[in-house]
PDB file of N, CA and C in Angstrom:
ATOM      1  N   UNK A   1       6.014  -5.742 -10.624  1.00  0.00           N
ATOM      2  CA  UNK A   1       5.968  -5.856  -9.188  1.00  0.00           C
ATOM      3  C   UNK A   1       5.398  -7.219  -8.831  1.00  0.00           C
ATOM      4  N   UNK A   2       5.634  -7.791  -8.079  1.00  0.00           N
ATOM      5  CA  UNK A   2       4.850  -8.907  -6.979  1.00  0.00           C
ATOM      6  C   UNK A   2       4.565  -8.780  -6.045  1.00  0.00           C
ATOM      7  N   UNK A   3       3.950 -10.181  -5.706  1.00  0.00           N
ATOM      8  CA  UNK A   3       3.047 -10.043  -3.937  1.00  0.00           C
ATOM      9  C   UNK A   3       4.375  -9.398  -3.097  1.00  0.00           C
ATOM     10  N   UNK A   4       5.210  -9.962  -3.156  1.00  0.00           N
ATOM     11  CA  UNK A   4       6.110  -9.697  -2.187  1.00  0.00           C
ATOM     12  C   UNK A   4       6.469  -8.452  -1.775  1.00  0.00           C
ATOM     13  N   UNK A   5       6.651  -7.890  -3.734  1.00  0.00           N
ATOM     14  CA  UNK A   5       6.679  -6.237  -3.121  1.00  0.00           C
ATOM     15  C   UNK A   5       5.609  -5.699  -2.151  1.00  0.00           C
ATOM     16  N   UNK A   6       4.663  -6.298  -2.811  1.00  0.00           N
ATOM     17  CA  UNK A   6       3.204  -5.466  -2.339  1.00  0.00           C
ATOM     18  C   UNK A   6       3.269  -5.658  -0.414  1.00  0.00           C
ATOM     19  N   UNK A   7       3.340  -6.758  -0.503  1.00  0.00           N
ATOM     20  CA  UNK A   7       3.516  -7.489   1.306  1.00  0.00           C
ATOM     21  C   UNK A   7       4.510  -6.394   2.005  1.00  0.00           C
ATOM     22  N   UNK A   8       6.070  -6.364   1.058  1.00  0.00           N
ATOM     23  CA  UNK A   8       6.631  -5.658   2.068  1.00  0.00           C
ATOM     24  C   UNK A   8       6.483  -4.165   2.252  1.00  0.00           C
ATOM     25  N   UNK A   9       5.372  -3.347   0.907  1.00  0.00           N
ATOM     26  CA  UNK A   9       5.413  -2.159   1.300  1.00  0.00           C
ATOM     27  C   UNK A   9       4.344  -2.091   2.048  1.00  0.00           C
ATOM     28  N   UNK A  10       3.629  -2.878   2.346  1.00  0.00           N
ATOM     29  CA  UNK A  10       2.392  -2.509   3.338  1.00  0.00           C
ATOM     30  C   UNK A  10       2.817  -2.760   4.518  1.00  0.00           C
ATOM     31  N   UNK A  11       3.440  -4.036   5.303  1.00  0.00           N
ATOM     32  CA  UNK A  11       4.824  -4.345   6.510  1.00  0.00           C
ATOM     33  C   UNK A  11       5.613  -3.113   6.613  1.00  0.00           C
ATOM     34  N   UNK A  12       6.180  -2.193   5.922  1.00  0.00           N
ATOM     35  CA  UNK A  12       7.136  -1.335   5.990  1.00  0.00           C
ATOM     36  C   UNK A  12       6.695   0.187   5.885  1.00  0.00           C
ATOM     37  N   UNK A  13       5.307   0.294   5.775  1.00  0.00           N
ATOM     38  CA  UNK A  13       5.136   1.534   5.157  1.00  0.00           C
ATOM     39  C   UNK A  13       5.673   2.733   5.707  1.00  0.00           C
ATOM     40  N   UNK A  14       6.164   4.077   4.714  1.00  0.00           N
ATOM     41  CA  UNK A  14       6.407   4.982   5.193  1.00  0.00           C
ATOM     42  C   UNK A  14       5.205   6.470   5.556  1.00  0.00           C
ATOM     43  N   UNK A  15       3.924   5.946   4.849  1.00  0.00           N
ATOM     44  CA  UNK A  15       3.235   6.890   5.188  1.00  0.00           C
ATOM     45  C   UNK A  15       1.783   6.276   4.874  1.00  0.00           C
ATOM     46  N   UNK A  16       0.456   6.658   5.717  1.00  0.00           N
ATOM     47  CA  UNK A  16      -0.270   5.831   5.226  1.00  0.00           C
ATOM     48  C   UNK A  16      -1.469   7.099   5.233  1.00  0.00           C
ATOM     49  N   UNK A  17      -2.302   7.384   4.343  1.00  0.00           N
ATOM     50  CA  UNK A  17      -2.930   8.600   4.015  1.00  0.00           C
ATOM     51  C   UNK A  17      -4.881   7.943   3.851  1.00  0.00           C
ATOM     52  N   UNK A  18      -6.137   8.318   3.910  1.00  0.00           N
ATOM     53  CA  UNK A  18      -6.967   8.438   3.536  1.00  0.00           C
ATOM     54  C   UNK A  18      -7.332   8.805   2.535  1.00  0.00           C
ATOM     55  N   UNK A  19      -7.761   8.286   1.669  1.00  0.00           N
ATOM     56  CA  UNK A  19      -7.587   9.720   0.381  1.00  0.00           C
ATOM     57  C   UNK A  19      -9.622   9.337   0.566  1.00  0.00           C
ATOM     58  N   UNK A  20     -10.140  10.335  -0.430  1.00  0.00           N
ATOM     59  CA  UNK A  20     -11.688  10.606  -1.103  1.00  0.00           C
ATOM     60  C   UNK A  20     -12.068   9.752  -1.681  1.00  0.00           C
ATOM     61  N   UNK A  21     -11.787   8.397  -2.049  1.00  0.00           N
ATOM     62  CA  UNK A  21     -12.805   7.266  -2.568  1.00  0.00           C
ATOM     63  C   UNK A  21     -13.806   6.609  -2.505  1.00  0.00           C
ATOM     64  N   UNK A  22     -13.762   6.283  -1.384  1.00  0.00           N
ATOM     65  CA  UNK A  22     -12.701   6.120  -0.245  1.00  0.00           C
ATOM     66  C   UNK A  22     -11.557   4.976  -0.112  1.00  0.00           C
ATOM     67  N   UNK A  23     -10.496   5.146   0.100  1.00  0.00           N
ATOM     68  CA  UNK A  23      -9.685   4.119   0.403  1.00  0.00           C
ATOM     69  C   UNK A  23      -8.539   4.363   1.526  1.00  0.00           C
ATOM     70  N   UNK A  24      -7.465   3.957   1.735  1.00  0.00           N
ATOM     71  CA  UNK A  24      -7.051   4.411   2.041  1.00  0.00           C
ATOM     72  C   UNK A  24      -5.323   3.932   1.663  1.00  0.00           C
ATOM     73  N   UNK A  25      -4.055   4.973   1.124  1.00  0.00           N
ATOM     74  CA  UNK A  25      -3.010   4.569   0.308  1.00  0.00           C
ATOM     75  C   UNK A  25      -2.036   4.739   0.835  1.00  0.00           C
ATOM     76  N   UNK A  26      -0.697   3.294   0.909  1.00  0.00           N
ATOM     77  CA  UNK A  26       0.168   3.323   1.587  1.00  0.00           C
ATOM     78  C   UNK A  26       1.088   3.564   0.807  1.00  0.00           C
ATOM     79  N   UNK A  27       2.289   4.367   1.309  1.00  0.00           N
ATOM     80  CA  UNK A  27       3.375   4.475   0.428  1.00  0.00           C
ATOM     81  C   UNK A  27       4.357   3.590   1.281  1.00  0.00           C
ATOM     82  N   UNK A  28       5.209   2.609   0.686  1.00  0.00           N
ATOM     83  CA  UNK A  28       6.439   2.395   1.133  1.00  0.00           C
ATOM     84  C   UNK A  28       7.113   1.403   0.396  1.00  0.00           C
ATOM     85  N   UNK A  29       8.592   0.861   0.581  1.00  0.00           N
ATOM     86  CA  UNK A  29       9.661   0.386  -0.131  1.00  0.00           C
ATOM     87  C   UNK A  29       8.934  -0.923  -0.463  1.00  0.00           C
ATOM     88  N   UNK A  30       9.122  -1.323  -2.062  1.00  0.00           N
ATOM     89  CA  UNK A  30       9.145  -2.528  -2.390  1.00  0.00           C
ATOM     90  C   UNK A  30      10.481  -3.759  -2.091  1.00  0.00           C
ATOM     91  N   UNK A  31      10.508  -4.674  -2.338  1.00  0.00           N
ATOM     92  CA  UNK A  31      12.063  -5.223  -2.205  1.00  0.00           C
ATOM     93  C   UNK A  31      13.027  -4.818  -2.929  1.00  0.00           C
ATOM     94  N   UNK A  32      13.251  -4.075  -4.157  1.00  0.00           N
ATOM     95  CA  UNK A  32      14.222  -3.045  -4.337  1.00  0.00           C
ATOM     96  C   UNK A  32      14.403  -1.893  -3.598  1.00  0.00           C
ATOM     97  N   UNK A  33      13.500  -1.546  -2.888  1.00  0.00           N
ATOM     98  CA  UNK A  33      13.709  -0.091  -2.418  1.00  0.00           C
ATOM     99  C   UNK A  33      12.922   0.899  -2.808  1.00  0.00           C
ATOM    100  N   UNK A  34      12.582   0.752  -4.297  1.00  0.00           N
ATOM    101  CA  UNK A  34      11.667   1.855  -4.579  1.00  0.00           C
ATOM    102  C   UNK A  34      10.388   1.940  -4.039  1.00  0.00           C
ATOM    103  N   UNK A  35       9.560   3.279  -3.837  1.00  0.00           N
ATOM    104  CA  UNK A  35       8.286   3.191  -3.135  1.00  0.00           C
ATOM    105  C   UNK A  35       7.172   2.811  -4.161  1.00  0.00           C
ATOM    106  N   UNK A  36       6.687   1.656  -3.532  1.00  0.00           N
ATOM    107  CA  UNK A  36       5.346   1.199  -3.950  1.00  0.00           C
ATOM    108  C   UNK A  36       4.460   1.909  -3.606  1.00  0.00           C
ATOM    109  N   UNK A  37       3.250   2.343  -3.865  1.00  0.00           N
ATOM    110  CA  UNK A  37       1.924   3.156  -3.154  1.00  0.00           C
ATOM    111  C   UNK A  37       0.697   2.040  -3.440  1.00  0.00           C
ATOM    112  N   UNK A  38       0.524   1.765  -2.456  1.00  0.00           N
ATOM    113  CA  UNK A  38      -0.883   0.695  -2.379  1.00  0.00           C
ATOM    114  C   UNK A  38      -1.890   1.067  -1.528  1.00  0.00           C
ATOM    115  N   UNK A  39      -3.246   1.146  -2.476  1.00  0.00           N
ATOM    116  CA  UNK A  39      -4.935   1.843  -2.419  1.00  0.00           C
ATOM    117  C   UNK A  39      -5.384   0.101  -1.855  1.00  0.00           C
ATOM    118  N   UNK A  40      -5.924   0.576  -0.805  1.00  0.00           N
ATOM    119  CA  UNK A  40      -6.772  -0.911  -0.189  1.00  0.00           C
ATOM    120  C   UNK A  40      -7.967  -0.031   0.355  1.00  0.00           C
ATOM    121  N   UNK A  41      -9.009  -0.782   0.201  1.00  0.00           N
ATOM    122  CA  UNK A  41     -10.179  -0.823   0.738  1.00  0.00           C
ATOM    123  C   UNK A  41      -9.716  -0.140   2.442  1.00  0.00           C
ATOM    124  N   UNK A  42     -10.662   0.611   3.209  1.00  0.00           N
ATOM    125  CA  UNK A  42     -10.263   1.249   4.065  1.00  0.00           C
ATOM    126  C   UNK A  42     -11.823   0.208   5.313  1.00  0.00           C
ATOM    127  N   UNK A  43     -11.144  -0.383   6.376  1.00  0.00           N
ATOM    128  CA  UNK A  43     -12.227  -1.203   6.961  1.00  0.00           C
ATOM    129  C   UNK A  43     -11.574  -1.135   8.633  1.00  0.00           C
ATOM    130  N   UNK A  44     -12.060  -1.596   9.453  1.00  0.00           N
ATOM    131  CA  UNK A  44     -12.108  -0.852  11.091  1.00  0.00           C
ATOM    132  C   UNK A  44     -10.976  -1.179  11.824  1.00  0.00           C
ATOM    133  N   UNK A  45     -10.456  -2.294  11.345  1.00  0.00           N
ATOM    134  CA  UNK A  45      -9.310  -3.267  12.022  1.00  0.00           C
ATOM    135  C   UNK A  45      -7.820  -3.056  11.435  1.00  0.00           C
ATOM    136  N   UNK A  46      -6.834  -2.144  11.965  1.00  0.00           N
ATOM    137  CA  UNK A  46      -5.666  -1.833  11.179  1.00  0.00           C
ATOM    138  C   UNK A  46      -4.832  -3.612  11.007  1.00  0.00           C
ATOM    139  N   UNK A  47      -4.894  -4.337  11.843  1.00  0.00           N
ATOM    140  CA  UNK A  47      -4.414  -6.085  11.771  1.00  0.00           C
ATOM    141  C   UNK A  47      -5.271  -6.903  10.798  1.00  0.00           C
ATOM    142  N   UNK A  48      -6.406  -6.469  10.003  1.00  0.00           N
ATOM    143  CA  UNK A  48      -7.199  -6.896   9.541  1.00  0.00           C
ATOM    144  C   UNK A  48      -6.441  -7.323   7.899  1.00  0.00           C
ATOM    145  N   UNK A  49      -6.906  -8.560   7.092  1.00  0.00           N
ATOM    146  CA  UNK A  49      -6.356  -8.955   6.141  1.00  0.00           C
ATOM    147  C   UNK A  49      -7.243  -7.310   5.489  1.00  0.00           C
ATOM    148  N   UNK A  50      -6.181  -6.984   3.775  1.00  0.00           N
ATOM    149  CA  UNK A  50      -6.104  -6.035   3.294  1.00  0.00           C
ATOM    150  C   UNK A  50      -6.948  -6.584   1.885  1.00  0.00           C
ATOM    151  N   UNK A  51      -7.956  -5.636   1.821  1.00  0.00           N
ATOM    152  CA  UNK A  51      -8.235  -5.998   0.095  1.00  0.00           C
ATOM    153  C   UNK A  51      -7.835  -4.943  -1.008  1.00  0.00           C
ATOM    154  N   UNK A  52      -6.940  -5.024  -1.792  1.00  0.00           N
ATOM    155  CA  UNK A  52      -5.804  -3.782  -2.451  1.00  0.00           C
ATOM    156  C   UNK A  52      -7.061  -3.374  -3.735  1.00  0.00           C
ATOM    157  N   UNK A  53      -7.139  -2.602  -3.430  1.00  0.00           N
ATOM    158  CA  UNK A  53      -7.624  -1.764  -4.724  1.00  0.00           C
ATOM    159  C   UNK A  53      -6.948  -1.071  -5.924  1.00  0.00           C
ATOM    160  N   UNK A  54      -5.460  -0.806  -6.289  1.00  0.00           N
ATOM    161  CA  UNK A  54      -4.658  -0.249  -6.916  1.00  0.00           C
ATOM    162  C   UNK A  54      -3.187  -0.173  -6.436  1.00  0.00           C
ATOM    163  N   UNK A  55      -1.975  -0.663  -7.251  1.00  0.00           N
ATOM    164  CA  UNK A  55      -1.061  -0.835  -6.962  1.00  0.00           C
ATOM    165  C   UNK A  55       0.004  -0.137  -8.017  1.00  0.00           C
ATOM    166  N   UNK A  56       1.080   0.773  -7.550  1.00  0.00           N
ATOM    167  CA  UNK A  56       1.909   1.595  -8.824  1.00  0.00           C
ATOM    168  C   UNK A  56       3.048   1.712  -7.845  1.00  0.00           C
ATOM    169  N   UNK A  57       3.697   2.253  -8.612  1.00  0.00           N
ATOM    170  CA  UNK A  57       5.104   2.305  -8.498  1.00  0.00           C
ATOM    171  C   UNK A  57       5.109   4.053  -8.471  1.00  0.00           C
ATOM    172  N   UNK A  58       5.809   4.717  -7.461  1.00  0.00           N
ATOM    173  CA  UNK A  58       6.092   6.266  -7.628  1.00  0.00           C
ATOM    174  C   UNK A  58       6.990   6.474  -8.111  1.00  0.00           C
ATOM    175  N   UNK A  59       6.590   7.500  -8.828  1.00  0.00           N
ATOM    176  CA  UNK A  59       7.525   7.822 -10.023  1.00  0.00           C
ATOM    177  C   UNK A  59       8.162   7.154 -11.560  1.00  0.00           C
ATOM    178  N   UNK A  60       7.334   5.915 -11.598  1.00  0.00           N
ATOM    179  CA  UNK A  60       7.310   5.234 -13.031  1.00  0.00           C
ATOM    180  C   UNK A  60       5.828   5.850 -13.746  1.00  0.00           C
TER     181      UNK A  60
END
C-alpha cells in the first residue's frame, strides 16, 4: 500500500467507527478499490491533520 492509498481511503471513507484503544478506524477504498481500514489517533477536530496508528488491507 502507499500514502496515496492511505490519503484516498481516509478522503473517501465508507465507514468510520471508534473502537476501545482508543482510536478511531476508517474503512474505505484504496486506489484499486479494495478497502483499506485505517486506526488514527482519535483528537477533537474531524479537519484536523491525522496521526495513523495502523494500516491493513480487509481481507488480506
Amino acid at each position: 500500500m502507499s500514502q496515496a492509498d492511505i490519503e484516498h481511503a481516509l478522503q473517501h471513507y465508507i465507514e468510520r467507527l471508534a473502537t476501545p484503544e482508543p482510536s478511531i478506524r476508517y474503512r474505505g477504498p484504496g486506489l484499486n478499490g479494495d478497502i483499506l481500514k485505517v486506526w488514527v489517533v482519535p483528537d477533537a477536530s474531524p479537519t484536523a491533520d491525522k496521526t495513523i496508528k495502523s494500516v491493513a488491507w480487509e481481507g488480506r
